[in-house]
Protein backbone atom coordinates (compact mmCIF):
# COMPACT_ATOMS: atom_id res chain seq x y z
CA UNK A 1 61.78 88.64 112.03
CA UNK A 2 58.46 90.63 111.26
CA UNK A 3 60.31 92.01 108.07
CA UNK A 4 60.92 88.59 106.86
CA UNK A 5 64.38 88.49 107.76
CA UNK A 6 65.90 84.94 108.14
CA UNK A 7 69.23 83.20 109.44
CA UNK A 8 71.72 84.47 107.17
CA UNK A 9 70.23 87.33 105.48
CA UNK A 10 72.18 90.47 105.12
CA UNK A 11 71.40 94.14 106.79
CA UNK A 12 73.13 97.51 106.10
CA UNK A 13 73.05 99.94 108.29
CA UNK A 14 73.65 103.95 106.59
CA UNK A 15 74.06 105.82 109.88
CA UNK A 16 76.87 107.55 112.15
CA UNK A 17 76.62 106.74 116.04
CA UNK A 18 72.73 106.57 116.53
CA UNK A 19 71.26 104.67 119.44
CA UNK A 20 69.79 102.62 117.02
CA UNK A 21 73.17 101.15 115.05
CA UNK A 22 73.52 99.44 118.61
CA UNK A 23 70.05 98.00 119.13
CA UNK A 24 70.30 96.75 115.40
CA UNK A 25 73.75 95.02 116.39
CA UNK A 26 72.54 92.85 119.06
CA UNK A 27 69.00 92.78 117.31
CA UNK A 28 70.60 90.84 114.32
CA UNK A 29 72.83 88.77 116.10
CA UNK A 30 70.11 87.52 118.32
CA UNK A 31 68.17 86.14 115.15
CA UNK A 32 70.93 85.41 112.92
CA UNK A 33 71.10 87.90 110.49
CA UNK A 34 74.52 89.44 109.69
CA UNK A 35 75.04 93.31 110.13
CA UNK A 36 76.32 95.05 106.90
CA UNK A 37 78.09 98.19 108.10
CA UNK A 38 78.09 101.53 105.47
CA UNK A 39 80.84 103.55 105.25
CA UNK A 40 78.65 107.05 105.91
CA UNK A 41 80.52 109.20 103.22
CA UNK A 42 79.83 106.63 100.34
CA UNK A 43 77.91 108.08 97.29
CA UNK A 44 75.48 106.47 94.96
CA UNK A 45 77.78 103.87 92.83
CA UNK A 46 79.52 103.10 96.11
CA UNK A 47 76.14 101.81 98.07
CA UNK A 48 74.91 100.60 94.88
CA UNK A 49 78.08 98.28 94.60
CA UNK A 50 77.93 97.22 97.91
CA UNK A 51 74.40 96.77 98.51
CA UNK A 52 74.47 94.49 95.26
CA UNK A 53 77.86 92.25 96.24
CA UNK A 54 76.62 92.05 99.90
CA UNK A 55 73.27 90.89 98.57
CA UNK A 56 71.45 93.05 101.58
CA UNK A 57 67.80 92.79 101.53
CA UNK A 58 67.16 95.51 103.93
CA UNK A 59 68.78 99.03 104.20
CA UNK A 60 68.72 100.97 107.36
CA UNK A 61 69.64 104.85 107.35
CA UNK A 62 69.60 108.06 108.64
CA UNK A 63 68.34 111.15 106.58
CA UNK A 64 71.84 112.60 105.94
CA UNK A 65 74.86 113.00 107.03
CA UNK A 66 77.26 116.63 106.47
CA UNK A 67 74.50 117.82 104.73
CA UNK A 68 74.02 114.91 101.99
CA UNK A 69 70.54 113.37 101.79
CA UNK A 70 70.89 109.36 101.77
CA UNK A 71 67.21 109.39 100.23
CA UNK A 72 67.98 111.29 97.57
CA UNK A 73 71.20 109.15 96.78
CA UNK A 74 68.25 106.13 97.36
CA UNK A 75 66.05 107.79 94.46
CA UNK A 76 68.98 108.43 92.49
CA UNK A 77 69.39 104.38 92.56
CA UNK A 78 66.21 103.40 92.42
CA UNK A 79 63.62 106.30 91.14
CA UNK A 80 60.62 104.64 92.22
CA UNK A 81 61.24 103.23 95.33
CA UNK A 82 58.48 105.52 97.29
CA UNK A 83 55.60 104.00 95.08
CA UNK A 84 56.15 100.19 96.43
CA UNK A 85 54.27 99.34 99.50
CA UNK A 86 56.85 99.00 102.95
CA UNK A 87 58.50 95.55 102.45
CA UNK A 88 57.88 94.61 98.85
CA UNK A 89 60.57 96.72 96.94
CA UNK A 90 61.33 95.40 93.72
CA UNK A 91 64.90 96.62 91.96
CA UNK A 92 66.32 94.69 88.50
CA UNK A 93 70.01 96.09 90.09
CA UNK A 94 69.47 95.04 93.42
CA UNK A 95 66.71 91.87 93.39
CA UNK A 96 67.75 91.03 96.94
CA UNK A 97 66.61 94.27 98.60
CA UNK A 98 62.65 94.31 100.00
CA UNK A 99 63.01 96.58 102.46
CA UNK A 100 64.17 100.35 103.55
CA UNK A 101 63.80 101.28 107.13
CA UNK A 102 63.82 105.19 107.81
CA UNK A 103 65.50 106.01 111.11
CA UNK A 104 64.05 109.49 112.37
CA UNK A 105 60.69 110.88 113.12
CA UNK A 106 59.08 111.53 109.53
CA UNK A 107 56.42 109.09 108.06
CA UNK A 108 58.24 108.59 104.42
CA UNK A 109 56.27 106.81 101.12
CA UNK A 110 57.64 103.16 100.67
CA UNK A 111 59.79 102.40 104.07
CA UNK A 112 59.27 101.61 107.32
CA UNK A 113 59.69 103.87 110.05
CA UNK A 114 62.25 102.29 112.80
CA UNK A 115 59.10 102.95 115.33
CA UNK A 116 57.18 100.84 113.27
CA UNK A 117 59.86 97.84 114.15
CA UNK A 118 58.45 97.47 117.70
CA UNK A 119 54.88 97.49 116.48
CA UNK A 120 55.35 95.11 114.26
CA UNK A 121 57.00 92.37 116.48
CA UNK A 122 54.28 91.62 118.19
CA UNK A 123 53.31 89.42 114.94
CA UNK A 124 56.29 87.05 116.61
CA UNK A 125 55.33 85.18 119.29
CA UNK A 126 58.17 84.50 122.10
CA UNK A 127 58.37 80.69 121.04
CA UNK A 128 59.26 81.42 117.64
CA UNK A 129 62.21 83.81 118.67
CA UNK A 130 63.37 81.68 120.98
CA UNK A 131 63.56 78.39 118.35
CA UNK A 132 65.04 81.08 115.93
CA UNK A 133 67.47 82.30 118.74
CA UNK A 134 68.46 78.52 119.64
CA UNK A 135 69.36 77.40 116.26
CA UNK A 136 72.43 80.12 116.12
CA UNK A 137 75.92 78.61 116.36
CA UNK A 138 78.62 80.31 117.45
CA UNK A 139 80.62 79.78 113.90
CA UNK A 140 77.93 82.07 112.06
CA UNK A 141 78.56 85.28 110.34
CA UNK A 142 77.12 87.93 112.56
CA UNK A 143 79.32 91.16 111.09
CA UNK A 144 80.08 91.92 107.15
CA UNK A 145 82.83 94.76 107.35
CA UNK A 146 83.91 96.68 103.60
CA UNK A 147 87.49 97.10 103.01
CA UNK A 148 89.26 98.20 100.50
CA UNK A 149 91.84 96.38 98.91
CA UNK A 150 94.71 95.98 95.74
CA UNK A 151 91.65 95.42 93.53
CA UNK A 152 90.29 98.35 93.77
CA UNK A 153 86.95 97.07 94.70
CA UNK A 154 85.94 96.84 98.51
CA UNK A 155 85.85 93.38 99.95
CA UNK A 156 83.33 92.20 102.36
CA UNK A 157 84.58 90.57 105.71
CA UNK A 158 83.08 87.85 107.29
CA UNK A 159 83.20 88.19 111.23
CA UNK A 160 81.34 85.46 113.44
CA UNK A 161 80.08 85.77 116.89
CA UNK A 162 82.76 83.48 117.74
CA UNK A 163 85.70 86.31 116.40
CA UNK A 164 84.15 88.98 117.68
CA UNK A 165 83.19 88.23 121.18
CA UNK A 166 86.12 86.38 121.99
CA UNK A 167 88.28 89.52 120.78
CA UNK A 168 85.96 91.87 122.83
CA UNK A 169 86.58 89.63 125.87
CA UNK A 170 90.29 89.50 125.58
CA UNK A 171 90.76 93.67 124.81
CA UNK A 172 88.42 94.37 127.95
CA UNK A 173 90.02 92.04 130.54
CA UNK A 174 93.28 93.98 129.35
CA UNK A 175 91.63 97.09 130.08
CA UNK A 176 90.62 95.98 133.58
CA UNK A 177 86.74 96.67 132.36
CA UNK A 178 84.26 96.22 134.58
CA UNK A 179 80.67 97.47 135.21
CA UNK A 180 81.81 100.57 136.88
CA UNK A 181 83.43 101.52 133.60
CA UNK A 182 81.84 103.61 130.76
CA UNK A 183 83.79 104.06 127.43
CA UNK A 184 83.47 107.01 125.23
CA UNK A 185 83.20 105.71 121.50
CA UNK A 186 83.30 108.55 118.54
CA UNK A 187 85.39 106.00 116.70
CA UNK A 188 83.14 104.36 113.78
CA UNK A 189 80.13 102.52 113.93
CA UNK A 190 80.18 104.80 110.75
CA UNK A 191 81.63 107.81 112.23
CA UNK A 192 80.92 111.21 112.95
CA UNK A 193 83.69 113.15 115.19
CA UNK A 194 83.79 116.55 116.70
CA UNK A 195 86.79 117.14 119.32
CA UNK A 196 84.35 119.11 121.37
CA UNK A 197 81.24 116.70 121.61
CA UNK A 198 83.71 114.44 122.98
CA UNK A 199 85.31 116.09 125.35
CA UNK A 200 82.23 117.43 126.52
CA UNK A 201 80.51 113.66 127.06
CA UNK A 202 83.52 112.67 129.00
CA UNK A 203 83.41 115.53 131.23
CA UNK A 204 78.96 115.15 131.46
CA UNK A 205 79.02 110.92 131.65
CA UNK A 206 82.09 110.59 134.09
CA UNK A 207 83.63 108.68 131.47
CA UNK A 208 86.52 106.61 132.43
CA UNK A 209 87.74 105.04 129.19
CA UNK A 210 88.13 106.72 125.71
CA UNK A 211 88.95 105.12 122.25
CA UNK A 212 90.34 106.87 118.99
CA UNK A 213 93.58 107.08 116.76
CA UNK A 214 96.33 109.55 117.47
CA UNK A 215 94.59 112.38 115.36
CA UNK A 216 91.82 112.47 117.14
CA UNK A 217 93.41 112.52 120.33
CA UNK A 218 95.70 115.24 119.27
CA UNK A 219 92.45 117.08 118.22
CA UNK A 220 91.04 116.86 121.35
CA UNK A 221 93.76 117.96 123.17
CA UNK A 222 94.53 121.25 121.21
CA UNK A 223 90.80 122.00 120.81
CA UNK A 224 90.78 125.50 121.82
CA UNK A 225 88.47 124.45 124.86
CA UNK A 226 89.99 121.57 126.40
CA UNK A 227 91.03 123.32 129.86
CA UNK A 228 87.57 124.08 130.46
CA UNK A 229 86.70 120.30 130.95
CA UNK A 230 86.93 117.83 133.66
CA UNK A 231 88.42 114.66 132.40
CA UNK A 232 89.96 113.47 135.46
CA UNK A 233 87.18 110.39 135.58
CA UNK A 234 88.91 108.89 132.67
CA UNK A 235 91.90 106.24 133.18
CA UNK A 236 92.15 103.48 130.12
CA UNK A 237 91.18 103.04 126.62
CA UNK A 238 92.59 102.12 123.55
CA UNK A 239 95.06 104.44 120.91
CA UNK A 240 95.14 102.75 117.80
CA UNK A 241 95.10 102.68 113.73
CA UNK A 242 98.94 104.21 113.49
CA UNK A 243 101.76 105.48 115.31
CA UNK A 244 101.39 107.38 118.12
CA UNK A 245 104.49 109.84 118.87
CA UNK A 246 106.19 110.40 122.33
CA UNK A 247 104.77 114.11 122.68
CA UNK A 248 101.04 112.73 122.45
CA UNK A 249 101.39 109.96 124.28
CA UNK A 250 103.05 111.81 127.46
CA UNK A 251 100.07 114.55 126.81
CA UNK A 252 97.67 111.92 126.80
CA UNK A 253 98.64 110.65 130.12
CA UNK A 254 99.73 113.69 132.10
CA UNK A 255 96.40 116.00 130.46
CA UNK A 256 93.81 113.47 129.86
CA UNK A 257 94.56 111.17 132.90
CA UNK A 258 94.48 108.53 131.02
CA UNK A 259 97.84 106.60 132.44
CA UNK A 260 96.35 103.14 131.92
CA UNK A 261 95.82 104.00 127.86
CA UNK A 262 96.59 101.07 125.60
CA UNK A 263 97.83 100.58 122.29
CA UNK A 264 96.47 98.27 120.07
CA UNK A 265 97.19 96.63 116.67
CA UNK A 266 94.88 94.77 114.39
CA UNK A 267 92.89 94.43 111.05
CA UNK A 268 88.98 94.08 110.36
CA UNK A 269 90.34 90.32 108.79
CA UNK A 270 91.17 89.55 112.72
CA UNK A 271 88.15 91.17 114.14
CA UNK A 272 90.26 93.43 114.57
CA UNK A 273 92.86 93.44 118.00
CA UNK A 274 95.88 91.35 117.37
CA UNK A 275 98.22 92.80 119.94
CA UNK A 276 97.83 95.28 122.88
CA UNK A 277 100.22 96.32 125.37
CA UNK A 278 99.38 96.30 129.05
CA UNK A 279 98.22 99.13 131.34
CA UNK A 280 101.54 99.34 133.51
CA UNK A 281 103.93 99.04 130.01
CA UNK A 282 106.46 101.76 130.56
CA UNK A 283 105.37 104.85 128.30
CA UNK A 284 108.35 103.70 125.51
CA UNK A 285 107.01 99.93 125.08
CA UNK A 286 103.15 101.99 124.80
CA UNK A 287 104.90 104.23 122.19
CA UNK A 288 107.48 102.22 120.22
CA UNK A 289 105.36 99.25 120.22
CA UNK A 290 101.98 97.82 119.76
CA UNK A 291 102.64 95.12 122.61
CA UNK A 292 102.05 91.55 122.60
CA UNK A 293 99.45 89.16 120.84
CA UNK A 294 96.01 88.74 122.99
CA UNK A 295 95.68 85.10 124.29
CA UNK A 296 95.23 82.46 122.02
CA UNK A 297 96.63 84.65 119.03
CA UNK A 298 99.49 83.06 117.23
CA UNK A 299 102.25 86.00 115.18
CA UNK A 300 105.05 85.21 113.16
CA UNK A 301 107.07 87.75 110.92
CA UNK A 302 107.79 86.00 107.55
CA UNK A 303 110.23 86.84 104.96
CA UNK A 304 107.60 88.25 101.97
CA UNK A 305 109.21 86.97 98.94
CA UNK A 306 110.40 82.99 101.08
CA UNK A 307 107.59 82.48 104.13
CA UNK A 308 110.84 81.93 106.31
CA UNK A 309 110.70 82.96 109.56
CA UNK A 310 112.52 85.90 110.43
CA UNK A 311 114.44 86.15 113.80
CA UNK A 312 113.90 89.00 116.75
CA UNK A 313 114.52 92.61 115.58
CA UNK A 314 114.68 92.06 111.30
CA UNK A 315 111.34 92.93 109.57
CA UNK A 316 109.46 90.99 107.41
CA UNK A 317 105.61 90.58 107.01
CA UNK A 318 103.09 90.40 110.21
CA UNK A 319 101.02 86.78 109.89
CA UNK A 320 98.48 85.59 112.45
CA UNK A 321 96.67 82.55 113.29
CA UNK A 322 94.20 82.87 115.70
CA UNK A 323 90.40 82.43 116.80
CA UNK A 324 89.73 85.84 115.51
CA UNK A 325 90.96 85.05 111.52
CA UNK A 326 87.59 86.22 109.35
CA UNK A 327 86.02 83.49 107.62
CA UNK A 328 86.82 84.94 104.38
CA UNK A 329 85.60 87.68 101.95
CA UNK A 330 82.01 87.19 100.78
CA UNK A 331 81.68 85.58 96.87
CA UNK A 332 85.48 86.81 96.49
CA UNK A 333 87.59 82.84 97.04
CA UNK A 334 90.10 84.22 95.40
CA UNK A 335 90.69 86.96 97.39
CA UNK A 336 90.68 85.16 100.48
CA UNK A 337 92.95 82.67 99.26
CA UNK A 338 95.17 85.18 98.97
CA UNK A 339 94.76 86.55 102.31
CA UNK A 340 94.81 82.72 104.24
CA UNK A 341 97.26 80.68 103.80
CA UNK A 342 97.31 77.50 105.81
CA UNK A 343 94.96 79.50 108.08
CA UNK A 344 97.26 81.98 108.80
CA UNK A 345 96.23 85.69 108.09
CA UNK A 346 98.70 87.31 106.03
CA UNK A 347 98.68 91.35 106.84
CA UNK A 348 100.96 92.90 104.31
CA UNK A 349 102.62 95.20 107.25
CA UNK A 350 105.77 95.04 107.41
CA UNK A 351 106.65 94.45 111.38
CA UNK A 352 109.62 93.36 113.50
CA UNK A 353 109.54 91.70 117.20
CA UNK A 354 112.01 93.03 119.99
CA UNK A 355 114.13 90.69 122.19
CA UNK A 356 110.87 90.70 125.01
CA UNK A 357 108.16 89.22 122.58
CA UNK A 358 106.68 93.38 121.56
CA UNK A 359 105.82 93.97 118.32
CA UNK A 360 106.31 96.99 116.11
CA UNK A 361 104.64 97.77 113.29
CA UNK A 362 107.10 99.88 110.60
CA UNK A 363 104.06 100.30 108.30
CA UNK A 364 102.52 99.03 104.91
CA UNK A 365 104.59 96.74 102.90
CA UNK A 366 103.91 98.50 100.15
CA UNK A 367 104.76 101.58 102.73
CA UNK A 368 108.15 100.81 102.63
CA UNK A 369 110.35 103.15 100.81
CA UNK A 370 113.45 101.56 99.01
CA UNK A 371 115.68 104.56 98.10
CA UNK A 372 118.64 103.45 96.20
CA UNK A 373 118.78 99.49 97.69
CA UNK A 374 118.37 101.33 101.31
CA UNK A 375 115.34 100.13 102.99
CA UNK A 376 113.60 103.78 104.81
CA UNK A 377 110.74 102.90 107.08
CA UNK A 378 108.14 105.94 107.16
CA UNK A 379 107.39 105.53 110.66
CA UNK A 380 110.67 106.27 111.85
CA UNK A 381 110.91 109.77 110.14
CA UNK A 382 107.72 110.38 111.51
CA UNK A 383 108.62 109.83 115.18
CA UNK A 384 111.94 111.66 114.50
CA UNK A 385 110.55 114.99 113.41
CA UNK A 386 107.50 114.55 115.50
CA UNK A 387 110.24 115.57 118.29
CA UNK A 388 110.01 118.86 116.81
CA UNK A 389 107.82 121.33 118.60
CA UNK A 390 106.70 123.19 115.52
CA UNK A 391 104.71 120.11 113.90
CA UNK A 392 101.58 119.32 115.10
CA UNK A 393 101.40 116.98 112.64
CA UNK A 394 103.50 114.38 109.87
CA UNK A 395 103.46 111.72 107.29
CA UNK A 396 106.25 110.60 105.39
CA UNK A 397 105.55 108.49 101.68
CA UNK A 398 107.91 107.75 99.13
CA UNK A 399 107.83 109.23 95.91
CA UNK A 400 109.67 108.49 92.18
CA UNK A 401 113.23 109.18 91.54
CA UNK A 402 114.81 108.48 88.46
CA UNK A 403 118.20 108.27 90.03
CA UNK A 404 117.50 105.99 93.23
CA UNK A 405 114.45 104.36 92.72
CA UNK A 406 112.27 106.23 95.49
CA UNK A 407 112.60 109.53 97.79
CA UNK A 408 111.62 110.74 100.78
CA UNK A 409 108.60 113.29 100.78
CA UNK A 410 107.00 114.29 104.43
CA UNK A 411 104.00 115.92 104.83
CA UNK A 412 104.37 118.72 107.67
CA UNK A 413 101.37 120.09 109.07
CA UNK A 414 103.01 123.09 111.53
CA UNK A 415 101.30 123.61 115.01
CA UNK A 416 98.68 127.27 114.89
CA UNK A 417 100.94 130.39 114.58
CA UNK A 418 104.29 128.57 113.61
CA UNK A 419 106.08 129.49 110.84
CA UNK A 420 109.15 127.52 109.38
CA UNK A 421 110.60 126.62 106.38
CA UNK A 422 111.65 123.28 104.07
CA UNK A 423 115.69 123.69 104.63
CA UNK A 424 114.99 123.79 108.75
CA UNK A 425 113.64 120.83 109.34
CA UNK A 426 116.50 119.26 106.84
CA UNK A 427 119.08 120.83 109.39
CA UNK A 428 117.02 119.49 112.11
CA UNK A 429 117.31 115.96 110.22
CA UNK A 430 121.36 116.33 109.87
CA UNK A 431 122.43 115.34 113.44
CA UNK A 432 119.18 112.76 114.05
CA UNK A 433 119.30 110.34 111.53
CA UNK A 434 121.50 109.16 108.66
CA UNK A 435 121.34 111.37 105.18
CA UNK A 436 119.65 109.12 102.93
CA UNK A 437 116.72 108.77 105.10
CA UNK A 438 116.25 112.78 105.24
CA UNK A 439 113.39 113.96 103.33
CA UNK A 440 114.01 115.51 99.76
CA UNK A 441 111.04 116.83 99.66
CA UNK A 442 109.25 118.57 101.98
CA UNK A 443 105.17 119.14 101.78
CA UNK A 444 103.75 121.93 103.93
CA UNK A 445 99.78 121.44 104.44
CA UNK A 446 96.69 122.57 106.51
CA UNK A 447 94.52 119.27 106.47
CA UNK A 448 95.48 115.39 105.45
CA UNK A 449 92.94 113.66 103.44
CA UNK A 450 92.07 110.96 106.45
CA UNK A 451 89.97 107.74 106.32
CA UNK A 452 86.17 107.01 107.90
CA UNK A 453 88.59 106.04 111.12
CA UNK A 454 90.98 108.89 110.95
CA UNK A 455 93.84 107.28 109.35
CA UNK A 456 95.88 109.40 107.01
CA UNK A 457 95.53 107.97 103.34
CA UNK A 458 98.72 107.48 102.08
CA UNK A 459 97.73 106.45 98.80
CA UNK A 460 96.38 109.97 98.43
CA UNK A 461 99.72 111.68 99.30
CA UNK A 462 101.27 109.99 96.64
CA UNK A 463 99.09 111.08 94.34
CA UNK A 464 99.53 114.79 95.45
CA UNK A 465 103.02 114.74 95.34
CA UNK A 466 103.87 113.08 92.43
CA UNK A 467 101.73 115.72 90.58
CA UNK A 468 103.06 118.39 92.92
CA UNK A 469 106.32 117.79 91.98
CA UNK A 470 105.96 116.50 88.16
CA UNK A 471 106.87 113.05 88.95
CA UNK A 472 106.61 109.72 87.23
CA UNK A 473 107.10 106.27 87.95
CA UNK A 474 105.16 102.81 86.81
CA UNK A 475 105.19 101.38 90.51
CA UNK A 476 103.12 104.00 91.13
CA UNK A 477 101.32 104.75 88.11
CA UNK A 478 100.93 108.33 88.33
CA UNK A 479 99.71 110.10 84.93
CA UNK A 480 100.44 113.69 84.76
């Protein structure tokens, strides 16, 4: 409030999992400001964008992060910012920005110093934060979340107390959280992860609940050092952002104790859970499934091209209606038109429900690979050859064919030491699943080009593959 920051006033924060990105959570919330979160590997026209569309007009950040300097991305977007006094930046670009607060010990020429944040407060007396602290209502926007979208540009979700603590509620009762528990987090706040660090906090803090996506568990797990830590304090927490095969999940349960692990399902539009299963769902429903809507959340799969309903078992598109539905996506109406329709939340993943109300998730629409008027859901090529003890990692995308529309490519990433070859894990296909939904092609790499959050970028794969294999095709508009 010392800054000048007011009810509705936007913050970004430029930092991976400091102490501080939590004190600056509740700190805004308290006084009605809304959190912008930064994506830590964005580069200068990326922050410039979105410090400009989320008209922020203060920037918090660390020093750097894998050895790039965030101040010197700062001076590359505005030269002069150290000759302004703390407070009273002026930009032409960015006319909404005042102020730059340094998190770390140096004393730096035109920001604040976080330190200086507690100094300064005592300008506020207790009855004006409390008047300021009243006049919050539970529909304001506390949280503005980036994510990318068709367009290109990155779109600026709207999250109110009201989603976001009612979602929290609902995903910790399911965990059975209480104030004996401690969760580890190296999931994003903006996101630093190292297998090691992790399993090592576990291990010192008696952890008992843990939260990542598949890769990062299966990281963990192979880490050449994971017998030499005690994880047996750990029993729940939350595997989510995409499939999670068989082999990990029994590995996650039987090695990391953690037999009460949940999956979840959700977007940042729904802030974020959707569905969960339970803590005592047999080990299939926790693996084929993403489990059942939290309370108060409406799901329907829709036909894409008609809205109609679909019945049990035939996919279609994922919509929700619930509490947790963003209030849109800030200055773009369009775009959240789009997205709300009747104030349901349409996902574009394409998702069936079983016979006993679970939910599976069969990937992107635009995921979906259409070989020849056969419909070929990635996901379940995935969990087929995931069965194979040689991969230690897949991901399956379709690529152009001038004959049937779309192929089958997988990505194979083999296990340390394994050696195999393209035609093998065809023959392992033959007897498994039917022939057109066999890969054609067959991708052998060390590393997949992964999200902030550890999801694999499909999108990417594409791209390498088409050019890989001299491909072309408008839907996906690859130029040679």
């Amino acid at each position: 409030m010392a800054l000048g920051i007011n009810q509705g006033d936007h913050i970004a924060v430029w930092a991976y999992n400091v102490p501080e990105w939590v004190y600056l959570q509740f700190a805004s919330a308290k006084i009605g400001a809304v959190l912008v979160t930064v994506n830590t590997y964005y580069r200068s026209h990326e922050l410039e964008y979105l410090l400009k569309q989320s008209d922020t007009t203060s920037l918090f950040l660390v020093e750097e992060f894998k050895g790039v300097n965030y101040l010197d991305i700062i001076k590359s977007i505005i030269p002069n910012f150290s000759e302004y006094e703390p407070g009273k930046l002026k930009n032409e670009k960015l006319p909404y920005l005042k102020n730059i607060i340094y998190i770390g010990d140096k004393n730096l020429k035109g920001v604040f110093n976080f330190n200086d944040l507690l100094k300064l407060s005592s300008n506020i007396s207790d009855d004006e934060f409390i008047n300021r602290k009243q006049s919050i209502k539970s529909d304001n926007v506390i949280n503005m979340q980036y994510t990318s979208g068709t367009t290109g540009f990155p779109k600026g979700v709207m999250l109110t107390h009201y989603n976001i603590i009612n979602n929290a509620f609902y995903v910790g009762r399911n965990l059975g959280f209480t104030y004996r528990d401690k969760l580890c987090i190296p999931v994003p706040f903006f996101h630093l992860f190292d297998a090691e660090k992790v399993l090592k906090s576990i291990e010192t803090e008696k952890c008992t609940a843990l939260n990542g996506v598949p890769t990062m568990y299966i990281a963990e797990m192979q880490h050449p050092n994971f017998e030499k830590y005690d994880l047996s304090s750990l029993r729940t927490g939350i595997m989510a952002g995409s499939s999670c095969p068989i082999e990990v999940m029994i590995n996650t349960i039987s090695k990391m104790h953690l037999k009460e692990i949940t999956i979840c399902y959700g977007l940042t539009e729904a802030a974020p859970v959707l569905t969960q299963t339970q803590r005592n769902d047999p080990i299939q429903k926790r693996v084929e499934t993403v489990g059942k809507p939290l309370p108060h959340i409406e799901v329907k799969i829709v036909d894409p091209e008609t809205g109609m309903e679909k019945l049990p078992n035939e996919p279609g598109e994922l919509i929700a209606r619930s509490y947790g539905v963003m209030k849109g996506y800030y200055k773009m109406p369009e775009q959240t038109e789009n997205s709300i329709k009747n104030e349901w939340l349409y996902t574009k993943d394409l998702a069936m429900v079983d016979n006993e109300g679970y939910y599976v998730i069969l990937g992107r629409i635009d995921d979906m690979i259409i070989r020849g008027g056969e419909n070929v859901y990635p996901r379940e090529i995935e969990e087929f050859l995931f069965t194979n003890h040689k991969i230690k990692d897949i991901a399956v995308v379709g690529v152009p064919s001038e004959k049937y529309g779309e192929e089958v490519c997988a990505f194979i990433q083999l296990r340390n030491n394994e050696i195999a070859t393209e035609d093998e894990f065809r023959e392992f296909c033959y007897d498994g699943i039917a022939r057109y939904k066999i890969p054609k092609y067959i991708i052998f790499t060390d590393s997949f080009p992964l999200t902030a959050s550890g999801k694999i970028k499909k999108n990417e794969l594409r791209d390498i593959a088409s050019k890989k294999l001299n491909l072309i095709n408008e839907k996906f508009k690859i130029k040679n």
